[in-house]
Protein backbone atom coordinates (compact mmCIF):
# COMPACT_ATOMS: atom_id res chain seq x y z
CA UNK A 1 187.02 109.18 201.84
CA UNK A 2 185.00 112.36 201.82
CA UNK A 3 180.85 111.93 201.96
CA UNK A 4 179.77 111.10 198.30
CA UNK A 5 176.43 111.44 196.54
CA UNK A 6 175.50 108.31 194.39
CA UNK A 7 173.71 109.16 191.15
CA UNK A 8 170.92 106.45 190.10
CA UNK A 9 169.25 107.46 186.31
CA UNK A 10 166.47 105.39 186.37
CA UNK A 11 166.23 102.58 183.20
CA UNK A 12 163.62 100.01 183.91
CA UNK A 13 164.59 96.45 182.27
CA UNK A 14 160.48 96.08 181.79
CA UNK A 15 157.94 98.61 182.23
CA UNK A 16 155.64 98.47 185.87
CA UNK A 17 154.70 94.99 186.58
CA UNK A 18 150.40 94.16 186.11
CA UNK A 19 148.70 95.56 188.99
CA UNK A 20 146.59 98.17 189.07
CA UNK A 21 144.56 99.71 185.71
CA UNK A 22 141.81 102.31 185.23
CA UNK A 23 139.63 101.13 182.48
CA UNK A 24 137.73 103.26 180.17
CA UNK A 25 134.66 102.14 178.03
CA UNK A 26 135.28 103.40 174.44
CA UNK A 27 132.41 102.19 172.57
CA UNK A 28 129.66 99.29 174.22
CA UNK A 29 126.55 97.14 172.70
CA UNK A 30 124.53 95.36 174.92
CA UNK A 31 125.24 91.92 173.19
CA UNK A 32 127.63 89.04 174.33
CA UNK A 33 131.08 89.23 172.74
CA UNK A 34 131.03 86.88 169.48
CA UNK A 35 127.62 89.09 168.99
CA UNK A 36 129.45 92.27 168.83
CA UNK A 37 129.50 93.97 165.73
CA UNK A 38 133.32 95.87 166.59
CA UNK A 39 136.83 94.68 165.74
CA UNK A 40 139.50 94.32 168.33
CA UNK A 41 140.72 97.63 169.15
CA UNK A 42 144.36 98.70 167.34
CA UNK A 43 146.56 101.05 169.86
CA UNK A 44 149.43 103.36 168.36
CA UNK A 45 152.22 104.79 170.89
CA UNK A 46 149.93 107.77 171.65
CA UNK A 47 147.37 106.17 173.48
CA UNK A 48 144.79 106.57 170.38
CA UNK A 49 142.68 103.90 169.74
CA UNK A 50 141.04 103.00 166.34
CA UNK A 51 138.36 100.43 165.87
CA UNK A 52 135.21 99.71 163.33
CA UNK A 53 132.12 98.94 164.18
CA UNK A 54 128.45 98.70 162.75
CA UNK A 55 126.60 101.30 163.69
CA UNK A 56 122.56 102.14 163.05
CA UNK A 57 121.77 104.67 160.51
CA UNK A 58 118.59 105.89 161.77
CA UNK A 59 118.44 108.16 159.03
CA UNK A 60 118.59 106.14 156.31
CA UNK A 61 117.27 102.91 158.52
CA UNK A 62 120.67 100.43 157.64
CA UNK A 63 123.81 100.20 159.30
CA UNK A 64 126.80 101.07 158.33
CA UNK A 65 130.01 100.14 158.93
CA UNK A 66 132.16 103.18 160.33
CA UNK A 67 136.01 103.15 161.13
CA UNK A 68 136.44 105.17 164.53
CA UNK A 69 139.52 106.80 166.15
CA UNK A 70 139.58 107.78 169.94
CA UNK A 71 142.01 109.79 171.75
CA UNK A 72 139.62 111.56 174.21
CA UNK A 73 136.24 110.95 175.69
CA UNK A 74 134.95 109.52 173.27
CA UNK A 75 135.38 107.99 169.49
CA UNK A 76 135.66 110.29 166.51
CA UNK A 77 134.07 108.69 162.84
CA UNK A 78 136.88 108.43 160.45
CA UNK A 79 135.67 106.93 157.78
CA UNK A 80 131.93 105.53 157.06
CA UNK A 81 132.81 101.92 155.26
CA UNK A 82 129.89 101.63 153.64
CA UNK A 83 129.10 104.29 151.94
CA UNK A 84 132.70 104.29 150.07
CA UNK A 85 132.89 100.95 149.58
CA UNK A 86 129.48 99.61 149.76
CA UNK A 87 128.05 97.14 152.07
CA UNK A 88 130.36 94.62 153.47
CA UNK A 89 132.05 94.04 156.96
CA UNK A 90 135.13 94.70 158.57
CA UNK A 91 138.01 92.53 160.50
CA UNK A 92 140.66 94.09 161.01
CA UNK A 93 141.97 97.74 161.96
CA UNK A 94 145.38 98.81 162.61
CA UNK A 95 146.69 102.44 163.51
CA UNK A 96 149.79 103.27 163.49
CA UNK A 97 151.63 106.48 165.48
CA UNK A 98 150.96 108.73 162.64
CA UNK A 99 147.49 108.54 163.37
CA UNK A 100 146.96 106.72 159.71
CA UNK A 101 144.72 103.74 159.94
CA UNK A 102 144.38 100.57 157.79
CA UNK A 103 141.28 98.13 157.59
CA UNK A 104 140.40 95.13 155.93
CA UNK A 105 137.12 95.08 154.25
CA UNK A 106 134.69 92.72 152.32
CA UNK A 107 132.33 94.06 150.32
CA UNK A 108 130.23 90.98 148.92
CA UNK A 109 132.99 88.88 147.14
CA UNK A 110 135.65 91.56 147.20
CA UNK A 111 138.20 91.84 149.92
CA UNK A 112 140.44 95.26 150.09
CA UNK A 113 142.85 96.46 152.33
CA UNK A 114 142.47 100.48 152.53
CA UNK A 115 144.49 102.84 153.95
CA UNK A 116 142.86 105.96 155.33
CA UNK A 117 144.45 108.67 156.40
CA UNK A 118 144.40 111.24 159.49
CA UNK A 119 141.84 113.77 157.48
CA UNK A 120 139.86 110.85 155.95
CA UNK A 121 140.76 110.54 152.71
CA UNK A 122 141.49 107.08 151.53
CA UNK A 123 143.06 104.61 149.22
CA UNK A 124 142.61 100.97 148.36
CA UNK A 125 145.97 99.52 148.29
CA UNK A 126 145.07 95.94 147.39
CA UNK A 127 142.01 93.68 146.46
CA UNK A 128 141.07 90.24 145.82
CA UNK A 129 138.06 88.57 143.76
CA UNK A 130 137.66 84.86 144.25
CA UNK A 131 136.33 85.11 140.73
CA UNK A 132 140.14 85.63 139.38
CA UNK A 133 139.38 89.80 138.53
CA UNK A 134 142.47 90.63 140.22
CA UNK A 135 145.95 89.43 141.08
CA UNK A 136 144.66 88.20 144.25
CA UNK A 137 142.27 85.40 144.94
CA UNK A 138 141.70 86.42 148.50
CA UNK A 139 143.11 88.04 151.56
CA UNK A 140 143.68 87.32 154.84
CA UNK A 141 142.22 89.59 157.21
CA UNK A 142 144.75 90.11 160.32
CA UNK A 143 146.85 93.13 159.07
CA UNK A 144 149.76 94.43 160.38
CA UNK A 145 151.21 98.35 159.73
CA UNK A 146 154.09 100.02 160.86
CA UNK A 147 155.06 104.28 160.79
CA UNK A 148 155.60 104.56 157.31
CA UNK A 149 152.19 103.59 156.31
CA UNK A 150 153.77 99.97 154.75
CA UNK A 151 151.06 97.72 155.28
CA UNK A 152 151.92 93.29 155.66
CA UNK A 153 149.44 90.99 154.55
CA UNK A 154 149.17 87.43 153.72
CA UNK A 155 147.18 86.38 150.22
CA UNK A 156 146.29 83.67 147.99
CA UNK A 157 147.92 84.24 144.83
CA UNK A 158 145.68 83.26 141.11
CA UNK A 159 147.53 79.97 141.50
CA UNK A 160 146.37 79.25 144.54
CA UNK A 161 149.87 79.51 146.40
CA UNK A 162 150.30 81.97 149.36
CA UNK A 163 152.37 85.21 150.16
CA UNK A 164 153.54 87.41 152.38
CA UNK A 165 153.50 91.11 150.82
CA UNK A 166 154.50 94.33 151.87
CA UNK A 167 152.14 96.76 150.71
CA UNK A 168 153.74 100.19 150.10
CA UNK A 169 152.73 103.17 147.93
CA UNK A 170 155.27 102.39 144.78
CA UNK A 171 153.13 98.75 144.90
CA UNK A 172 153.49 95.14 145.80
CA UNK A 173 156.69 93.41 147.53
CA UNK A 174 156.28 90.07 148.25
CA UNK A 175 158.36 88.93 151.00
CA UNK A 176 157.89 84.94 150.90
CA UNK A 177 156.06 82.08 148.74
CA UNK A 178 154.77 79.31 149.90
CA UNK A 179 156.06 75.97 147.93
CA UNK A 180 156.92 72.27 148.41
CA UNK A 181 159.56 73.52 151.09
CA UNK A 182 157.30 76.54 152.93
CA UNK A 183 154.62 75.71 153.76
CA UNK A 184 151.03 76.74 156.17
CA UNK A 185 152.23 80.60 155.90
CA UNK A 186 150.80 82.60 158.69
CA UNK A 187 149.88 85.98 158.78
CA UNK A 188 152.53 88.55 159.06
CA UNK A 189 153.34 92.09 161.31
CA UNK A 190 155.25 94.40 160.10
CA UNK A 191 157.88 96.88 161.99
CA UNK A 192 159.12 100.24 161.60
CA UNK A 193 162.12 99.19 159.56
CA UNK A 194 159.87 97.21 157.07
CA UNK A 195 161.08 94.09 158.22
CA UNK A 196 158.32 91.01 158.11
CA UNK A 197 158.15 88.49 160.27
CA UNK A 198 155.75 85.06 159.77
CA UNK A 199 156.11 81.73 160.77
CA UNK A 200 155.78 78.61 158.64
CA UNK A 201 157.10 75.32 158.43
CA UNK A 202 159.20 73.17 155.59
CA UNK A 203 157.28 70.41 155.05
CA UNK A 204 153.43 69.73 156.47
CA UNK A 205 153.50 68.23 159.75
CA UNK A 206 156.92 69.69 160.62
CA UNK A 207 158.48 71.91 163.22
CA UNK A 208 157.59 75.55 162.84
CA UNK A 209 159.48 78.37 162.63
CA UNK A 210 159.56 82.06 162.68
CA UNK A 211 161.31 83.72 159.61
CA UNK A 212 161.70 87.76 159.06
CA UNK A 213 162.53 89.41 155.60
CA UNK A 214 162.29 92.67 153.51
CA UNK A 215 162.10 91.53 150.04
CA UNK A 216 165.44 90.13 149.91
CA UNK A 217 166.62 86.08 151.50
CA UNK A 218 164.70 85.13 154.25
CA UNK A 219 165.94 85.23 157.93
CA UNK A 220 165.34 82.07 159.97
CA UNK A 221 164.96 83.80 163.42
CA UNK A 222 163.91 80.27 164.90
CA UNK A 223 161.56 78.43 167.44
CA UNK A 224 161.62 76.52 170.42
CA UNK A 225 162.00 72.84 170.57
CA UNK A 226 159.67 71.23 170.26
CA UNK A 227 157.22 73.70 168.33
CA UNK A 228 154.84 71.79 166.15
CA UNK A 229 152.28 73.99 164.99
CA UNK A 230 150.97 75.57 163.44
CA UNK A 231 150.07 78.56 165.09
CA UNK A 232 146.34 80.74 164.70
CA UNK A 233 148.20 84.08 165.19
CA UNK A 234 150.35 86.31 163.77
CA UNK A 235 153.66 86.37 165.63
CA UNK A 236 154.53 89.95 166.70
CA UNK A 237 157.38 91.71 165.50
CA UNK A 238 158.71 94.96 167.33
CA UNK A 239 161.47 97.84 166.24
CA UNK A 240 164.32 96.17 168.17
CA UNK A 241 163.52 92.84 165.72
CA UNK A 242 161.81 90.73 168.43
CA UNK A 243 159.54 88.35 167.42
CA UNK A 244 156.91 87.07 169.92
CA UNK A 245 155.26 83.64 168.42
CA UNK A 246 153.83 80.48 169.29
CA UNK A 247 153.42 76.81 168.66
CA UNK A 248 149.84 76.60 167.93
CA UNK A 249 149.86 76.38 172.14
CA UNK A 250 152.33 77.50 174.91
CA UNK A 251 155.27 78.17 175.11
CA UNK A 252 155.32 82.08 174.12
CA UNK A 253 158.47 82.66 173.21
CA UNK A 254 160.60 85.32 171.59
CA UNK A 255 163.06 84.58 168.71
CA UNK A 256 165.90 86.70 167.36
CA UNK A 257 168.51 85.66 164.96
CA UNK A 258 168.30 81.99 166.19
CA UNK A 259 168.43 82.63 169.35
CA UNK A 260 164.93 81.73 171.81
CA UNK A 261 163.52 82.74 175.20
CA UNK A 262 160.45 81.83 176.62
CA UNK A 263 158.00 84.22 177.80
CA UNK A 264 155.28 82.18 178.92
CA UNK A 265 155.49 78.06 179.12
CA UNK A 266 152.24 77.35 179.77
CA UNK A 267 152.60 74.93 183.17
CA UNK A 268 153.18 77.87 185.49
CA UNK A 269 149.51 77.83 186.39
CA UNK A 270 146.36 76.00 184.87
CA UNK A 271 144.98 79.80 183.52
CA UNK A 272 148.00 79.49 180.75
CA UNK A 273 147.10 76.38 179.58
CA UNK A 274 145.32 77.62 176.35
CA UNK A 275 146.31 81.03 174.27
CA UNK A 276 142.82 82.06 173.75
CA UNK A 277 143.17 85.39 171.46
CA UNK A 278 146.08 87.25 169.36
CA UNK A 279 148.90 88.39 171.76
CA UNK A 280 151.13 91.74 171.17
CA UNK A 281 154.52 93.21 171.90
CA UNK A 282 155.28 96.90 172.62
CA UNK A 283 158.86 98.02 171.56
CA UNK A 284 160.32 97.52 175.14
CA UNK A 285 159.58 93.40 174.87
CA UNK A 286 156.67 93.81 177.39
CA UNK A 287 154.01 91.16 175.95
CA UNK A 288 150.50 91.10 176.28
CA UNK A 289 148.14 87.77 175.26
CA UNK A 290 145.57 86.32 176.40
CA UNK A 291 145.22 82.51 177.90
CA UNK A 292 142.95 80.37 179.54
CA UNK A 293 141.79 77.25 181.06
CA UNK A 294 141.71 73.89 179.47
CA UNK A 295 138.99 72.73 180.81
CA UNK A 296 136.75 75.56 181.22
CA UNK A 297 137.05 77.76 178.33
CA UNK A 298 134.88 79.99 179.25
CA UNK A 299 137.76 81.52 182.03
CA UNK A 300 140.18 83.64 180.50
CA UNK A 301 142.74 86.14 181.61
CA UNK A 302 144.68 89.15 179.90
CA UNK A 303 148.72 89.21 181.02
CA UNK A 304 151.34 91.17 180.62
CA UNK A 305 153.71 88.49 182.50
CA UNK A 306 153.51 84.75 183.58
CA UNK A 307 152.46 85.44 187.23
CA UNK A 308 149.25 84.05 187.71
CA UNK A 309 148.25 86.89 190.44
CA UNK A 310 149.85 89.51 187.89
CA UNK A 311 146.85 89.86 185.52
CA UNK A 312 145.36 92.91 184.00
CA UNK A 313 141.70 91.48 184.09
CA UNK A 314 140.05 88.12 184.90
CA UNK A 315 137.21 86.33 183.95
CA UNK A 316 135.13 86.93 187.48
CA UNK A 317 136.37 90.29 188.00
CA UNK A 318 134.10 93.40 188.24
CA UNK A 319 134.90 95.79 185.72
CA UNK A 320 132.10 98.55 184.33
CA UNK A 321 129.88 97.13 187.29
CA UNK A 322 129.39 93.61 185.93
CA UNK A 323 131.65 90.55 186.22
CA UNK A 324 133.73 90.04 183.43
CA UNK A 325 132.89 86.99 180.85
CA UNK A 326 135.22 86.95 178.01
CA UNK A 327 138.13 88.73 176.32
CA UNK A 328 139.87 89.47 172.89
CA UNK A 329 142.69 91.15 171.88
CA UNK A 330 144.23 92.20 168.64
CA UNK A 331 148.11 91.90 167.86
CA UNK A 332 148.74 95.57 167.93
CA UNK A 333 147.19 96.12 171.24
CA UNK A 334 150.37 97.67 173.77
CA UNK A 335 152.25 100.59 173.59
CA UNK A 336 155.39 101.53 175.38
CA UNK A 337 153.62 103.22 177.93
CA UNK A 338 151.62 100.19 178.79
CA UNK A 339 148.31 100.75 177.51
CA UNK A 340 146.42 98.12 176.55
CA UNK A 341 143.29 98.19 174.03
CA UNK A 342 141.35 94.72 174.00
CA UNK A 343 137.62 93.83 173.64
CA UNK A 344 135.45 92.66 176.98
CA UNK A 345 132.70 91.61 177.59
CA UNK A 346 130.60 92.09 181.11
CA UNK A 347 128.01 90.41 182.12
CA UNK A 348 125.79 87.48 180.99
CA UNK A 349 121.98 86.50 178.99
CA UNK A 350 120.23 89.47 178.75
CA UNK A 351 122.66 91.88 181.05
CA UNK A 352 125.65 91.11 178.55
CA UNK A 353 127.52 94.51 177.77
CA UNK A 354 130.61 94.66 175.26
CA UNK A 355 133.18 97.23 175.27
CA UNK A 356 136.09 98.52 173.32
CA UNK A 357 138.41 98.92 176.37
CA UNK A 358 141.52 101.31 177.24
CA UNK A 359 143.58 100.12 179.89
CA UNK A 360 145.75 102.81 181.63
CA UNK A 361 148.64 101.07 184.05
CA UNK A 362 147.67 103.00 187.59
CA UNK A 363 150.26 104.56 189.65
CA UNK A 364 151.05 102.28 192.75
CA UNK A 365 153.16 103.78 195.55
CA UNK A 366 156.54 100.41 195.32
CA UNK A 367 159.46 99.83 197.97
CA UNK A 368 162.95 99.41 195.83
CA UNK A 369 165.42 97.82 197.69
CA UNK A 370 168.93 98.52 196.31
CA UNK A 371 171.72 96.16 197.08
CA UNK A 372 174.80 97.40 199.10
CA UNK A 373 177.77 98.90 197.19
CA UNK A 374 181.61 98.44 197.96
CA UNK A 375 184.70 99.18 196.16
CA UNK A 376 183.53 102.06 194.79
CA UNK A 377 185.22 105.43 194.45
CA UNK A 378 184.22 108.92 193.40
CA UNK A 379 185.26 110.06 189.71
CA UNK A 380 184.89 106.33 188.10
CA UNK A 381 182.55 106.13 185.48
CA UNK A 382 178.95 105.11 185.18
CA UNK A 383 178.23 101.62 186.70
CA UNK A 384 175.55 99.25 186.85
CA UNK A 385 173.29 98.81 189.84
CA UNK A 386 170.52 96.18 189.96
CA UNK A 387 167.31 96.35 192.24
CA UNK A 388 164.09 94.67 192.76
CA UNK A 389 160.89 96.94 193.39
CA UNK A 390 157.82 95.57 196.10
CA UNK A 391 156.21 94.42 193.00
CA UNK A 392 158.93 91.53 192.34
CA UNK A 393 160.16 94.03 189.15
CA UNK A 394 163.47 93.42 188.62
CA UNK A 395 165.40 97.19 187.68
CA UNK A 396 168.67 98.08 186.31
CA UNK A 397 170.33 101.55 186.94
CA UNK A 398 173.36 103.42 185.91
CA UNK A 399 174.54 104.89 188.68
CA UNK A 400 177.80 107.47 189.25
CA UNK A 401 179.14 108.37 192.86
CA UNK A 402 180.36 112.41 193.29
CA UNK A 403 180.76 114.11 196.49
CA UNK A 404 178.28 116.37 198.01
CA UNK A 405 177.61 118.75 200.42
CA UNK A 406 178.36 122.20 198.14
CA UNK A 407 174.71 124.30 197.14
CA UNK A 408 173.68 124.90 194.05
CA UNK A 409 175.82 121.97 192.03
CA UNK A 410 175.69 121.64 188.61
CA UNK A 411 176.02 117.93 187.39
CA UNK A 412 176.63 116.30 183.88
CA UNK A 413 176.01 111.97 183.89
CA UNK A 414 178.59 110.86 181.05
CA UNK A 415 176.20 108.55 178.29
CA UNK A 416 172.84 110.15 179.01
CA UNK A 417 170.34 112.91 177.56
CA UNK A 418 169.61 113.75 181.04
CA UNK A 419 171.06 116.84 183.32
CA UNK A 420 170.69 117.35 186.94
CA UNK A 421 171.28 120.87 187.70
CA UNK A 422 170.76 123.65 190.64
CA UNK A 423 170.88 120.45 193.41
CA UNK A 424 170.08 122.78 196.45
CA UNK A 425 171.71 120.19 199.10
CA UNK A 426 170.90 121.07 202.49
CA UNK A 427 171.48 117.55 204.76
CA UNK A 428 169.78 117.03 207.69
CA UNK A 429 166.90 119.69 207.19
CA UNK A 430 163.49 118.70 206.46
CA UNK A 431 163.27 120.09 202.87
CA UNK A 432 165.15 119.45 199.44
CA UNK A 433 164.74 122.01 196.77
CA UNK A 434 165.26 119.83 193.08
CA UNK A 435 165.35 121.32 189.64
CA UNK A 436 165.67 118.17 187.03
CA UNK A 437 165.72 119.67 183.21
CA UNK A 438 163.87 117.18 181.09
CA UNK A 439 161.17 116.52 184.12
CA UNK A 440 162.82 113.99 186.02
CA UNK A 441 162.09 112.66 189.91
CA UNK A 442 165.19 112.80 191.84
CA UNK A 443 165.17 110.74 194.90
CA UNK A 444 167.55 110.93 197.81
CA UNK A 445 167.62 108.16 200.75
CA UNK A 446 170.99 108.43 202.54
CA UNK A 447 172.61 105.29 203.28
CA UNK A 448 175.44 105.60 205.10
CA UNK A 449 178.35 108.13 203.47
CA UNK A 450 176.51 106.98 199.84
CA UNK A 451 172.92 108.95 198.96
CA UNK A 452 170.88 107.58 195.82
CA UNK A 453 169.34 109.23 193.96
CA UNK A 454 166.53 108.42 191.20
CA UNK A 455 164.99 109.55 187.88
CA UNK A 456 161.28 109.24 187.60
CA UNK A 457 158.95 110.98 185.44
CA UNK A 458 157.72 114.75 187.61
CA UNK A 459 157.42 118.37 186.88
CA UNK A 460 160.89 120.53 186.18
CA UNK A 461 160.73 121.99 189.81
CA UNK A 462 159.77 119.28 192.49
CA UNK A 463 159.85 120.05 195.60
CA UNK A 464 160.08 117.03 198.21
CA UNK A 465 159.51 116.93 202.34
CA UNK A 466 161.90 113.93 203.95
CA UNK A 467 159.67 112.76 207.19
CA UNK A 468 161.72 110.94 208.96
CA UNK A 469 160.60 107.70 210.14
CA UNK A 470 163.32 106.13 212.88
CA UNK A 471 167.02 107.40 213.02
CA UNK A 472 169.19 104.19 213.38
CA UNK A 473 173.15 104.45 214.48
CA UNK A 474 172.27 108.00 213.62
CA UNK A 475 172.46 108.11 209.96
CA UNK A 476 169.09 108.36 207.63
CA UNK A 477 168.03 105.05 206.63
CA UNK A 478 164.31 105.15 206.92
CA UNK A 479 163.48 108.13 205.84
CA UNK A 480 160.19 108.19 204.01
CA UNK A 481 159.85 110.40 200.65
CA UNK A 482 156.53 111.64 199.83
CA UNK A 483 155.96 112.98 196.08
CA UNK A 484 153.75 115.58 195.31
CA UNK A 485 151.62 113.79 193.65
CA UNK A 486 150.81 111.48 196.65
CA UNK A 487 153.01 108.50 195.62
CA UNK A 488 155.72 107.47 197.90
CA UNK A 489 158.92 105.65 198.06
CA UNK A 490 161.53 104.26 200.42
């Protein structure tokens, strides 16, 4: 068979396993964490954080609560809380990837949900007055939002049962009622369909379990077995229909039309034992939570998997200078790209510093090892191929075998949005010339008549030097590729 080129486009299973992250200070106060005057930090797909905090008026000598929005340097003031709604505090702040944020806010007996948008206007899209003024008695403060500014809440109705309502701007839809056979509703999310998910359970003191709807009959999506609850967090729903929940303790899991997997069981290491703040999921299924020791609550840890060694931060760790003594998340805290907004605090006593944090995944050089091929032939179409980076991440590619050899090809993948084009082959010589449309990585490690090659985020033109690191049986296994931008591969 003549020499053939092997195709790999690159489609990760899960996105880059914990490891390295830059963090960046948003907004600090040098006060312990349950001191600090911020809410946990709400992260859209975009990388821009929005948060409220209470800020000093020097001015007018008060403070004021302000909701802030940071895509940059530093935050930005959206909207000043107090002065439009008068004095109060807030609990919750989501953003979603329109830039539009949402906030829950008391102002003396009366709770609202408002909606601001990206120029700072705003709107108050519900309320509640334990004094019976409004529909609502009172609402919960975790709230959930999704792209089209629909807004999910959970309230206590003038009869005292519970909902789950979708906010929206043509008004109310309630999505579930508690009664003799629903009951302990949580707080919902919401996703970009406008499907709701919650959990609850039929009858106090029995199993939970995770339900979705949009106004219409209720989905039972299920639980794991045993899952007593009930649970202190919103369970997460993502665009693909996930649902990330728990039992009031480990197991994390993930339901879907009945159907369960565990993320996290809890007995993989004594740091899981407790879930000690709201967890998240980004629309790829990569979670986020936080968990901790049993008997020392003190040590905490934020994940984005269940390997012990894998975490993002640590209680102990040295971040901003000082060790790190306590976390808290929100549920809308990961995007795709792996960013993760949380609160932390550093330090202890009188040293005590807490920060609104970004956390940026870093870009580690990682070994993938793909697994021998046979019984394939040139022309066929696109096939599977699994690998496993250094990191332990397992990978999935499509891959497509063609011949090579011939300057200047011109090459269409059947199923994909991606086009390799102008391949300037030359084997055996130190340089490869590679124009990707799209901005695409293409790697090349020859292994015997088969050459990979792989799709990775770069510039349109890339321009890559082989160094060859040992010949063996004279063909080019070893060869070392070195990226532009100083990361490396195998």
């Amino acid at each position: 068979m003549a020499a053939a080129a092997l195709l790999v486009l690159l489609s990760v299973t899960r996105s880059a396993a914990a490891g390295a992250f830059e963090f960046r200070s948003i907004h600090s106060s040098p006060t312990s964490l349950p001191a600090f005057a911020a809410t946990p930090p709400s992260l859209n797909g975009a990388g821009t954080v929005a948060f409220a905090a209470l800020m000093l008026d020097a001015a007018a000598n008060r403070s004021v609560w302000i909701v802030f929005k940071a895509n940059g340097l530093g935050p930005v003031p959206l909207l000043d809380l107090t002065d439009a709604l008068g004095p109060g505090s807030a609990s919750s702040v989501v953003i979603n990837d329109a830039g539009v944020v949402a906030v829950h806010y008391a102002a003396g007996p009366v709770a609202s949900i408002v909606r601001i948008n990206v120029d700072g206007t705003f709107a108050v899209m519900a309320s509640a007055d334990p004094l019976g003024a409004g529909p609502y008695l009172a609402l919960a403060a975790a709230l959930s939002m999704n792209a089209a500014g629909q807004v999910a809440a959970l309230v206590t109705n003038g009869d005292s049962t519970s909902s789950v309502v979708r906010f929206e701007d043509s008004g109310a839809v309630e999505i579930a009622r508690s009664a003799a056979t629903l009951v302990n509703l949580s707080t919902p999310t919401i996703n970009d369909a406008g499907v709701v998910a919650f959990t609850a359970q039929l009858a106090p003191g029995g199993p939970l379990h995770v339900y979705s709807g949009s106004g219409g009959p209720l989905t039972d999506e299920g639980a794991v077995d045993p899952c007593p609850g009930p649970s202190a967090f919103s369970p997460v729903i993502n665009s693909s229909g996930f649902v990330l929940s728990d039992c009031g303790l480990p197991p994390l899991f993930l339901a879907r039309g009945g159907t369960t997997g565990i993320v996290l069981l809890g007995s993989e290491d004594p740091i899981f034992a407790r879930l000690a703040s709201s967890y998240s999921l980004n629309n790829q299924g990569r979670p986020a939570f936080v968990t901790g020791l049993a008997a020392a609550p003190a040590a905490a840890g934020l994940f984005v998997g269940n390997n012990p060694l894998g975490a993002v931060v640590r209680t102990g760790d040295v971040v901003f200078g000082l060790a790190v003594e306590d976390l808290r998340m929100g549920s809308r805290a990961i995007n795709d790209a792996g960013q993760i907004a949380f609160l932390l605090q550093a330090g202890a006593g009188d040293g005590a510093m807490s920060h609104v944090v970004l956390a940026t995944p870093g870009r580690l050089p990682q070994t993938i090892d793909f697994p021998p091929l046979a019984n394939r032939t040139v022309g066929e179409p696109p096939f599977d191929v699994t690998a496993t980076a250094s990191s332990g991440l397992p990978l999935t590619f499509a891959a497509l075998l063609h011949h090579h050899g011939l300057a200047r090809r011109q090459r269409d993948v059947p199923g994909r949005s991606r086009r390799l084009a102008d391949v300037h082959h030359r084997a055996r010589q130190p340089d490869h010339h590679v124009r990707v449309a799209g901005g695409s990585y293409v790697r090349r490690s020859a292994v015997r008549d088969l050459r990979h090659g792989l799709l990775g985020p770069a510039g349109d033109l890339c321009r890559r030097r082989l160094v060859r690191a040992r010949r063996e049986r004279g063909d080019h296994r070893g060869r070392r590729l070195v990226h532009g931008d100083g990361r490396s591969g195998r």
